[in-house]
PDB file of N, CA and C in Angstrom:
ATOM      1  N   UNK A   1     -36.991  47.765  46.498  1.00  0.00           N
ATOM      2  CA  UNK A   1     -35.686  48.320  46.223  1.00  0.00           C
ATOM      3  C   UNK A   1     -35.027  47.539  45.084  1.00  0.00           C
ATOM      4  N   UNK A   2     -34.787  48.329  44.090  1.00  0.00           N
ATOM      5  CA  UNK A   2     -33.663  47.646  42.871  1.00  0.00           C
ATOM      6  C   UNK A   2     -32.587  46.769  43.434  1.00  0.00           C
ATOM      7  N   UNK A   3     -32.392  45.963  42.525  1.00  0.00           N
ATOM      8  CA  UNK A   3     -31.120  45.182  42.966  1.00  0.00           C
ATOM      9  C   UNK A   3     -29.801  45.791  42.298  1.00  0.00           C
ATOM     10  N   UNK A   4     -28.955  45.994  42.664  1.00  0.00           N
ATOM     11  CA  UNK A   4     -27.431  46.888  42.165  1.00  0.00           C
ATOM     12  C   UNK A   4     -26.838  45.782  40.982  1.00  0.00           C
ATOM     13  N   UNK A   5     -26.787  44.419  41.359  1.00  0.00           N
ATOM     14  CA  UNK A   5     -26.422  43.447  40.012  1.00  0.00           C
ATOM     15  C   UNK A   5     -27.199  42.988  39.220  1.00  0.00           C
ATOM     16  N   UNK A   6     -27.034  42.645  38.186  1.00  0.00           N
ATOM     17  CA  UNK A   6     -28.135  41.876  37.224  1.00  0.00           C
ATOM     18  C   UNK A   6     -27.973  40.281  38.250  1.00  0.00           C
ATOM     19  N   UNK A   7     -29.256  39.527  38.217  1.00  0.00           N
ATOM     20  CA  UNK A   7     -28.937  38.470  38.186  1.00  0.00           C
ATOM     21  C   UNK A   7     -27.994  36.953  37.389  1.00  0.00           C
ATOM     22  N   UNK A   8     -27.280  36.400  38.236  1.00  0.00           N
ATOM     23  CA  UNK A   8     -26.269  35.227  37.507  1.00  0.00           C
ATOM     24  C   UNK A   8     -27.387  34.956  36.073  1.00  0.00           C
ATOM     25  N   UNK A   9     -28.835  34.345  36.559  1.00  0.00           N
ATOM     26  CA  UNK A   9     -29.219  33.534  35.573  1.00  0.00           C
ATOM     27  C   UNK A   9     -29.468  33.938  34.567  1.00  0.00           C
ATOM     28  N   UNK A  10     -29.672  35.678  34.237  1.00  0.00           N
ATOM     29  CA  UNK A  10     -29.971  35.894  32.994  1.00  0.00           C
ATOM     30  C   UNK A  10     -29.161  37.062  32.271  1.00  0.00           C
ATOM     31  N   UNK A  11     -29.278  37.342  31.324  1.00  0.00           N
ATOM     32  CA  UNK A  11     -27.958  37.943  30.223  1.00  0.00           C
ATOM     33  C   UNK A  11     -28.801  39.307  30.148  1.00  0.00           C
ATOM     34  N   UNK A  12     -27.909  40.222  29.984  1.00  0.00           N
ATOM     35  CA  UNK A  12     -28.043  41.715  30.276  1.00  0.00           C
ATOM     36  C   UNK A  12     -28.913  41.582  29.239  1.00  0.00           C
ATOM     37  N   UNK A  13     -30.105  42.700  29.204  1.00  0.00           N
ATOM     38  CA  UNK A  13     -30.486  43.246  27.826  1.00  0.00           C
ATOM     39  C   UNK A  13     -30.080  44.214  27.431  1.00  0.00           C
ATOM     40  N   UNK A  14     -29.568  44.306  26.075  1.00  0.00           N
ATOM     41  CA  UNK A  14     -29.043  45.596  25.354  1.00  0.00           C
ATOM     42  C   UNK A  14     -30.135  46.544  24.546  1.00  0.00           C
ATOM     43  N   UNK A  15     -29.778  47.425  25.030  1.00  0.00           N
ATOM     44  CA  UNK A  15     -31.543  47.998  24.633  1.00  0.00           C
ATOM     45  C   UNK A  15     -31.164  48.426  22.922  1.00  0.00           C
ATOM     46  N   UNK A  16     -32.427  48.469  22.745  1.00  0.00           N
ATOM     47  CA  UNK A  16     -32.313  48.308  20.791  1.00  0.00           C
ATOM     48  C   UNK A  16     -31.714  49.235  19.940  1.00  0.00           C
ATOM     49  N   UNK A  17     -31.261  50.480  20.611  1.00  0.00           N
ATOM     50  CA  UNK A  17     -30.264  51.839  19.976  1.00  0.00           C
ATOM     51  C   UNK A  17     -28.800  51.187  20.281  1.00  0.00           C
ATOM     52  N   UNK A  18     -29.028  50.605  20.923  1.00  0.00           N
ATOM     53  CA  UNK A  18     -27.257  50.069  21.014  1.00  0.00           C
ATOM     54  C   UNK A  18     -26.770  48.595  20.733  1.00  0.00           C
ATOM     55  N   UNK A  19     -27.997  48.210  19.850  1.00  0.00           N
ATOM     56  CA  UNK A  19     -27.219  46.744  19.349  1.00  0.00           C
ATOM     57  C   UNK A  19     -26.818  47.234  18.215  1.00  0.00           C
ATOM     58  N   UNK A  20     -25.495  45.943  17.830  1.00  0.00           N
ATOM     59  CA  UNK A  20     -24.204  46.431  16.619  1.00  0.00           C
ATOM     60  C   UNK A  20     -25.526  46.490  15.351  1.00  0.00           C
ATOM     61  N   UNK A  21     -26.191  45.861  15.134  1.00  0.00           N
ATOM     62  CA  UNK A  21     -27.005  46.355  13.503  1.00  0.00           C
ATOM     63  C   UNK A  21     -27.724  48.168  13.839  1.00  0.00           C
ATOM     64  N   UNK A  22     -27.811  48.475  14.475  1.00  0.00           N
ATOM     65  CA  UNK A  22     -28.246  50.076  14.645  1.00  0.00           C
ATOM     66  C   UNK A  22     -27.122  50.957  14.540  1.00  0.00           C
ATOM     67  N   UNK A  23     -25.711  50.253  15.470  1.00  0.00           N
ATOM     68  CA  UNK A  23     -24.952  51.179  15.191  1.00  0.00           C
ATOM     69  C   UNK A  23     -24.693  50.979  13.478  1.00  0.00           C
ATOM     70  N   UNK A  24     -24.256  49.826  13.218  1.00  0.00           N
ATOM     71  CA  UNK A  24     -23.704  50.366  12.133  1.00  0.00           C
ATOM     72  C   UNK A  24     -24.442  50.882  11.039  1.00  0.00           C
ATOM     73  N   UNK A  25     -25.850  50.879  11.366  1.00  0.00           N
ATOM     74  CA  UNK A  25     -26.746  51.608  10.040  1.00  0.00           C
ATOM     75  C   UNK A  25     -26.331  53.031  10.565  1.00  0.00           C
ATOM     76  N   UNK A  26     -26.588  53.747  11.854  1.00  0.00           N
ATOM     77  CA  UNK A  26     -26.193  55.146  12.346  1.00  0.00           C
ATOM     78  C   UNK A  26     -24.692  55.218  11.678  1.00  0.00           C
ATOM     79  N   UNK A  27     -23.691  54.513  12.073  1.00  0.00           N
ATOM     80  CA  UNK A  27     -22.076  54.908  10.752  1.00  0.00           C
ATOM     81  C   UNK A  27     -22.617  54.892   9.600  1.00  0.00           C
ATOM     82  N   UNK A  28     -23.054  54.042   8.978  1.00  0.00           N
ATOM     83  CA  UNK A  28     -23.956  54.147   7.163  1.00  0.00           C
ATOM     84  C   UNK A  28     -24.308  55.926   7.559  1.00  0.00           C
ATOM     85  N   UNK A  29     -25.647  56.085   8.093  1.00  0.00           N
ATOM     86  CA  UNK A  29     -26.042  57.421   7.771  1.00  0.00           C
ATOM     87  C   UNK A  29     -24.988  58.637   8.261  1.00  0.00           C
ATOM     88  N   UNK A  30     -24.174  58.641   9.010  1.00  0.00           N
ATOM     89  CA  UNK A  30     -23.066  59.470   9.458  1.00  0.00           C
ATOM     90  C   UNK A  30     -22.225  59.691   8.180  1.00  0.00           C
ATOM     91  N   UNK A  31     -21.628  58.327   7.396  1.00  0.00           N
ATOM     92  CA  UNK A  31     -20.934  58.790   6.197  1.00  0.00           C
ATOM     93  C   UNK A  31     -21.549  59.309   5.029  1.00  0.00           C
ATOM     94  N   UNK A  32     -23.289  58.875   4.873  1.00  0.00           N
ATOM     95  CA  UNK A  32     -23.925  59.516   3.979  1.00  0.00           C
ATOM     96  C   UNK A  32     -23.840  61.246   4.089  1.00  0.00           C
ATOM     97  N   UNK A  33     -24.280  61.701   5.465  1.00  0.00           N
ATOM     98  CA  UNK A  33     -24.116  62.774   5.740  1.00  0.00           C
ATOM     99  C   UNK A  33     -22.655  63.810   6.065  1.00  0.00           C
ATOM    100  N   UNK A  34     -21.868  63.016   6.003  1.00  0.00           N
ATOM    101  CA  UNK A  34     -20.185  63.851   5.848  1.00  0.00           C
ATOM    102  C   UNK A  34     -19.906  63.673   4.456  1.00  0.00           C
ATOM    103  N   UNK A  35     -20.879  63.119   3.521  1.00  0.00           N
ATOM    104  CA  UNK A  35     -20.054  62.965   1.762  1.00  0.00           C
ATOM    105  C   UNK A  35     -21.267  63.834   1.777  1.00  0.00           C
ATOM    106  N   UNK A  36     -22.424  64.108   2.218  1.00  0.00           N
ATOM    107  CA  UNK A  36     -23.305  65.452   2.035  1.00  0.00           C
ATOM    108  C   UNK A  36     -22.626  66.471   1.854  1.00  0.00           C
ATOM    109  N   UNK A  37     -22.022  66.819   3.286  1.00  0.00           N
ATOM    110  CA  UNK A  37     -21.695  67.939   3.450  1.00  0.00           C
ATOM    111  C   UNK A  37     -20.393  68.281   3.078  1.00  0.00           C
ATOM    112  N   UNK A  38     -19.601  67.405   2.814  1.00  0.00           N
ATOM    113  CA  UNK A  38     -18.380  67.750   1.970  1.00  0.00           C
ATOM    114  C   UNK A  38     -19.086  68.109   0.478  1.00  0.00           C
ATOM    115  N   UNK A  39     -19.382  67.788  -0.205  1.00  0.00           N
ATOM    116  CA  UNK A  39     -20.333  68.450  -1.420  1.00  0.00           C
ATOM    117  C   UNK A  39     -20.752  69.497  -0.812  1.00  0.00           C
ATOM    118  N   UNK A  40     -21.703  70.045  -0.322  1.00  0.00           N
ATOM    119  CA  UNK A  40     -22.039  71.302   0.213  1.00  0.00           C
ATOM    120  C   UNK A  40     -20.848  72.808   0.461  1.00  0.00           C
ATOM    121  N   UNK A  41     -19.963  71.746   1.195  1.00  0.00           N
ATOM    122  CA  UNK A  41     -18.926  72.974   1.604  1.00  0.00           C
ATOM    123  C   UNK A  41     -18.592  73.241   0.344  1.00  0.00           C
ATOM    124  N   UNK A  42     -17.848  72.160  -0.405  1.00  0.00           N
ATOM    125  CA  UNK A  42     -17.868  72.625  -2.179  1.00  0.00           C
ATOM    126  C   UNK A  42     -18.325  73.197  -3.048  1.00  0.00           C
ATOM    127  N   UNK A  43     -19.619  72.935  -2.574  1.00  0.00           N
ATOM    128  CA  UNK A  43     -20.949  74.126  -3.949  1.00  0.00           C
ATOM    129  C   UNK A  43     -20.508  75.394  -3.009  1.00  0.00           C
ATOM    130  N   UNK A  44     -20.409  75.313  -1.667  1.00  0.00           N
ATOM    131  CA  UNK A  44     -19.998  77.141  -1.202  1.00  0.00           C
ATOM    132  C   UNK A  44     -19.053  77.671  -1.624  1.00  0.00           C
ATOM    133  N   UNK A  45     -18.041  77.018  -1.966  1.00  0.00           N
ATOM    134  CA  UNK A  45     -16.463  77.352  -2.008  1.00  0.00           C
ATOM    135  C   UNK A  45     -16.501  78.264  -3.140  1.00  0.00           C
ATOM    136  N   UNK A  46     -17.472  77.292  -4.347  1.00  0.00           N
ATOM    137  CA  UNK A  46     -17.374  77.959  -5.757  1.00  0.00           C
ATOM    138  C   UNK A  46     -18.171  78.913  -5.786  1.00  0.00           C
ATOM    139  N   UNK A  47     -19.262  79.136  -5.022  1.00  0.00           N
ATOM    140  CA  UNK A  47     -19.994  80.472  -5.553  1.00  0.00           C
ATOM    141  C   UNK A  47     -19.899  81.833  -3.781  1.00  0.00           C
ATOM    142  N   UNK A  48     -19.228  82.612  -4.982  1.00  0.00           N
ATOM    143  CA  UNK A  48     -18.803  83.711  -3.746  1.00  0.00           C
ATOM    144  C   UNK A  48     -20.083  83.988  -2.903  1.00  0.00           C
ATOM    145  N   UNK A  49     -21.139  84.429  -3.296  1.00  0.00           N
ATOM    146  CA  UNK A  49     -22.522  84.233  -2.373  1.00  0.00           C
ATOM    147  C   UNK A  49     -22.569  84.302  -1.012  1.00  0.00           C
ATOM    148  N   UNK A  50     -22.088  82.361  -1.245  1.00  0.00           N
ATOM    149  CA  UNK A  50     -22.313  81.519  -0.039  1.00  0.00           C
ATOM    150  C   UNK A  50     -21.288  81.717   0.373  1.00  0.00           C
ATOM    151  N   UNK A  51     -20.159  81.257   0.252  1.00  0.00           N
ATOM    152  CA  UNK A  51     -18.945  81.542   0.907  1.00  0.00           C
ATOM    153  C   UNK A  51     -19.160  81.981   2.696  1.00  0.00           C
ATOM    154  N   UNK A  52     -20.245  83.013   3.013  1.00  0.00           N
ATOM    155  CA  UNK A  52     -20.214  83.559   4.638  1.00  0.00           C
ATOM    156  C   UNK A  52     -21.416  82.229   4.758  1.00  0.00           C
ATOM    157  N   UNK A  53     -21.517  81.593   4.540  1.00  0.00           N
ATOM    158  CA  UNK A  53     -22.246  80.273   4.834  1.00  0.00           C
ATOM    159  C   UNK A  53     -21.683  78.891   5.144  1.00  0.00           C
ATOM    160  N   UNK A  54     -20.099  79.213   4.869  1.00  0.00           N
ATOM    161  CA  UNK A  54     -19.461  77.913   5.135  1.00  0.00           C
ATOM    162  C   UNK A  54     -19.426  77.206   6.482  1.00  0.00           C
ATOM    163  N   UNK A  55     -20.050  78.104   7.173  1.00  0.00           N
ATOM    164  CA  UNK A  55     -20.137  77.410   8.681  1.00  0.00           C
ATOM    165  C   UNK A  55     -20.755  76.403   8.857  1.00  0.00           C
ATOM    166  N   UNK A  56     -22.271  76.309   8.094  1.00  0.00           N
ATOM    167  CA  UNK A  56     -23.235  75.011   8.272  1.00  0.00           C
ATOM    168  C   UNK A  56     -22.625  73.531   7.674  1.00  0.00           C
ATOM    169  N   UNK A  57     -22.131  73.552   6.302  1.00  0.00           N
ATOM    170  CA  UNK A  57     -21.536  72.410   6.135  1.00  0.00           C
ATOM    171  C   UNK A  57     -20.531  71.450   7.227  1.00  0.00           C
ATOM    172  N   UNK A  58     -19.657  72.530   7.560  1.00  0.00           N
ATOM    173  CA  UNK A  58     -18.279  72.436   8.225  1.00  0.00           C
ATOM    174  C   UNK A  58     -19.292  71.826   9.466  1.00  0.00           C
ATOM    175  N   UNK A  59     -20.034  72.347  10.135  1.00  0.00           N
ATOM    176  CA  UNK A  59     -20.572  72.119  11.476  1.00  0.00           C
ATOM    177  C   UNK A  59     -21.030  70.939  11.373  1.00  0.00           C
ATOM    178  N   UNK A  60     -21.533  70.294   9.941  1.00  0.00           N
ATOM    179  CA  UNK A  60     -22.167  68.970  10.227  1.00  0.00           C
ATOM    180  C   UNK A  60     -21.391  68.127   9.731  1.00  0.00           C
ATOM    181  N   UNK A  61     -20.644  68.684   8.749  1.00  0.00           N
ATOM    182  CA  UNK A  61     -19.079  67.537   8.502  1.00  0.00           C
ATOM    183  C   UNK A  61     -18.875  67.294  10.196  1.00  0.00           C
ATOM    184  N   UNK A  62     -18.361  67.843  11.140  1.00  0.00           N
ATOM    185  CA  UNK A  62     -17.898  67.615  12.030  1.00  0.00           C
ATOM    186  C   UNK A  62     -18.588  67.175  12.811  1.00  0.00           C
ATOM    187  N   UNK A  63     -19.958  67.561  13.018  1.00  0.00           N
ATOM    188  CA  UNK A  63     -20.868  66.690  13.685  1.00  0.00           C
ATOM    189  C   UNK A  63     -20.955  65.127  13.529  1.00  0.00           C
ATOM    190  N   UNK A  64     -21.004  64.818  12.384  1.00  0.00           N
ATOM    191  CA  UNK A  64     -20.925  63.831  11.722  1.00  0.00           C
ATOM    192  C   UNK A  64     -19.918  62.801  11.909  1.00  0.00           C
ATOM    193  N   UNK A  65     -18.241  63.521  11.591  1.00  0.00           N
ATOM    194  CA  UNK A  65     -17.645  62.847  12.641  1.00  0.00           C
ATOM    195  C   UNK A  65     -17.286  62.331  13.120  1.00  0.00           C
ATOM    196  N   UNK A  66     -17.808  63.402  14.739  1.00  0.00           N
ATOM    197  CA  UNK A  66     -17.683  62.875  15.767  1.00  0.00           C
ATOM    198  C   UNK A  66     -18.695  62.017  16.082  1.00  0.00           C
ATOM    199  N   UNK A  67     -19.901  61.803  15.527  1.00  0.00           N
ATOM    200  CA  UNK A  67     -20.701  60.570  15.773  1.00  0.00           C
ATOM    201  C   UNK A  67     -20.051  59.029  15.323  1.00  0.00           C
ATOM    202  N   UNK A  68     -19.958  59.577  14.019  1.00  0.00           N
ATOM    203  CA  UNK A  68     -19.227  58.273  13.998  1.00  0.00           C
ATOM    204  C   UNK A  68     -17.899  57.637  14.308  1.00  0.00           C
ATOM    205  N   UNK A  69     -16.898  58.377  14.839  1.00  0.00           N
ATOM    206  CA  UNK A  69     -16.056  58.126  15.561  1.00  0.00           C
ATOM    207  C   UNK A  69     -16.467  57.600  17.031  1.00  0.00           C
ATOM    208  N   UNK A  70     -17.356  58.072  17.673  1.00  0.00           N
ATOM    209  CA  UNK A  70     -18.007  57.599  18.652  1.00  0.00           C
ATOM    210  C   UNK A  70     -18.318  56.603  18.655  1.00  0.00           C
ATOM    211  N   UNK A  71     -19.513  56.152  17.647  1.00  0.00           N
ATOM    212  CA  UNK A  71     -19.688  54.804  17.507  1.00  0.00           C
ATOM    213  C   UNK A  71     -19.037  53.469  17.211  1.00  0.00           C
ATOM    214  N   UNK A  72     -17.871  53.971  16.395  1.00  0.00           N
ATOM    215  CA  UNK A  72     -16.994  52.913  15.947  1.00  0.00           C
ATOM    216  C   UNK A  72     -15.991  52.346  17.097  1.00  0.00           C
ATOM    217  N   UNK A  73     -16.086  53.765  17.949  1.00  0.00           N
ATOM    218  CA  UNK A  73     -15.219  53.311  19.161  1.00  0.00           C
ATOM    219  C   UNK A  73     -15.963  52.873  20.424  1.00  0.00           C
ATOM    220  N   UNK A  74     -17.104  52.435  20.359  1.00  0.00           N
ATOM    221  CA  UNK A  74     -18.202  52.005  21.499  1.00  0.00           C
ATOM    222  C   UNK A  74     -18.443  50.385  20.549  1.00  0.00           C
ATOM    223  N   UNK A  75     -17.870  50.298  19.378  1.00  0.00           N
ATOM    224  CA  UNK A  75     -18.611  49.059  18.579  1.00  0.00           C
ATOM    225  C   UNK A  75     -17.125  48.287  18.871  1.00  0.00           C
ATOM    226  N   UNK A  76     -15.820  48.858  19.000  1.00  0.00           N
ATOM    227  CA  UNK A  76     -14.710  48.155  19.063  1.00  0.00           C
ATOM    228  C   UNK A  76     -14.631  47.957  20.846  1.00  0.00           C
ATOM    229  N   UNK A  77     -14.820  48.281  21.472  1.00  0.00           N
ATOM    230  CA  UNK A  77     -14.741  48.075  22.754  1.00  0.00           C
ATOM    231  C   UNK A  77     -15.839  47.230  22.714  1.00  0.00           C
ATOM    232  N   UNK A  78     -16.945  46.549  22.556  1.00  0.00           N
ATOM    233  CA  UNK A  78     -17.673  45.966  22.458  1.00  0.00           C
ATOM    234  C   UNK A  78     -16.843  44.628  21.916  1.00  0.00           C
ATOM    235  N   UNK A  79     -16.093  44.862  20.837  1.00  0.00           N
ATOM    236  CA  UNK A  79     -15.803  43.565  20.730  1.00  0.00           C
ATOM    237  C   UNK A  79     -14.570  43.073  21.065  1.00  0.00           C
ATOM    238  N   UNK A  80     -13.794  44.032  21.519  1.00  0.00           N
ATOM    239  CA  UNK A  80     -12.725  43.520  22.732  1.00  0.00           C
ATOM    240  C   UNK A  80     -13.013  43.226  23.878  1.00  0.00           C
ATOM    241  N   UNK A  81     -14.496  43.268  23.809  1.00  0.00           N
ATOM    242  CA  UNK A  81     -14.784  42.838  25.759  1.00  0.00           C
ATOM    243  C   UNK A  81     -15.759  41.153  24.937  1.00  0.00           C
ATOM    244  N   UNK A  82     -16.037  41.453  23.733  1.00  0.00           N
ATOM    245  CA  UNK A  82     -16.739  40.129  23.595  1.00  0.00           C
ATOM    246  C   UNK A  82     -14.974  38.920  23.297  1.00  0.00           C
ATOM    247  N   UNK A  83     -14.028  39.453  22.785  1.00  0.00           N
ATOM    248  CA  UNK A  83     -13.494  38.436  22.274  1.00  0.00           C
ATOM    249  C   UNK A  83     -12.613  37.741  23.912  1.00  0.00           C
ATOM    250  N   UNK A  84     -12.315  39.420  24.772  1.00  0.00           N
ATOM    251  CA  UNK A  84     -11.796  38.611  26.175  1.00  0.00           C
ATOM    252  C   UNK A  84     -12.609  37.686  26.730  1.00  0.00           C
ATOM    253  N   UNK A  85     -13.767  37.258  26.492  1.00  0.00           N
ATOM    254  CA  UNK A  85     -14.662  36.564  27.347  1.00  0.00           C
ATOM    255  C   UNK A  85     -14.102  35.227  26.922  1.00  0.00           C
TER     256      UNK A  85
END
């Protein structure tokens, strides 16, 4: 049977998608990909064409985000629980 606490003697492991150098390369590629797609929505804007296509940009501007809003706010709680210690 699992034990419900980590043990006193040893320090949690943080598994490797969620230490701070991953997140912040994932924010790096999040803003690469919202200055993507802000260009994108732009090349639609100007050519009437695309225009009924503006959905895909917009969807990953926002995808985008909300990832990285996510992360920045899982990386700051991280370090308000490191600085209360």
């Amino acid at each position: 049977m699992p034990r419900e606490k980590p043990p006193v003697f040893r320090r949690a492991i943080i598994p490797w998608y969620d230490s701070s150098r991953v997140c912040w390369i994932v924010v790096g590629f999040m803003l690469l990909t919202a200055i993507f797609s802000t260009a994108g929505l732009f090349a639609a804007l100007e050519e009437p064409d695309y225009q009924r296509h503006i959905w895909l940009p917009i969807l990953l501007l926002l995808l985008s985000t909300g990832i990285t809003i996510s992360t920045l706010i899982r990386m700051f709680r991280r370090y308000i629980e490191r600085i209360s210690r």
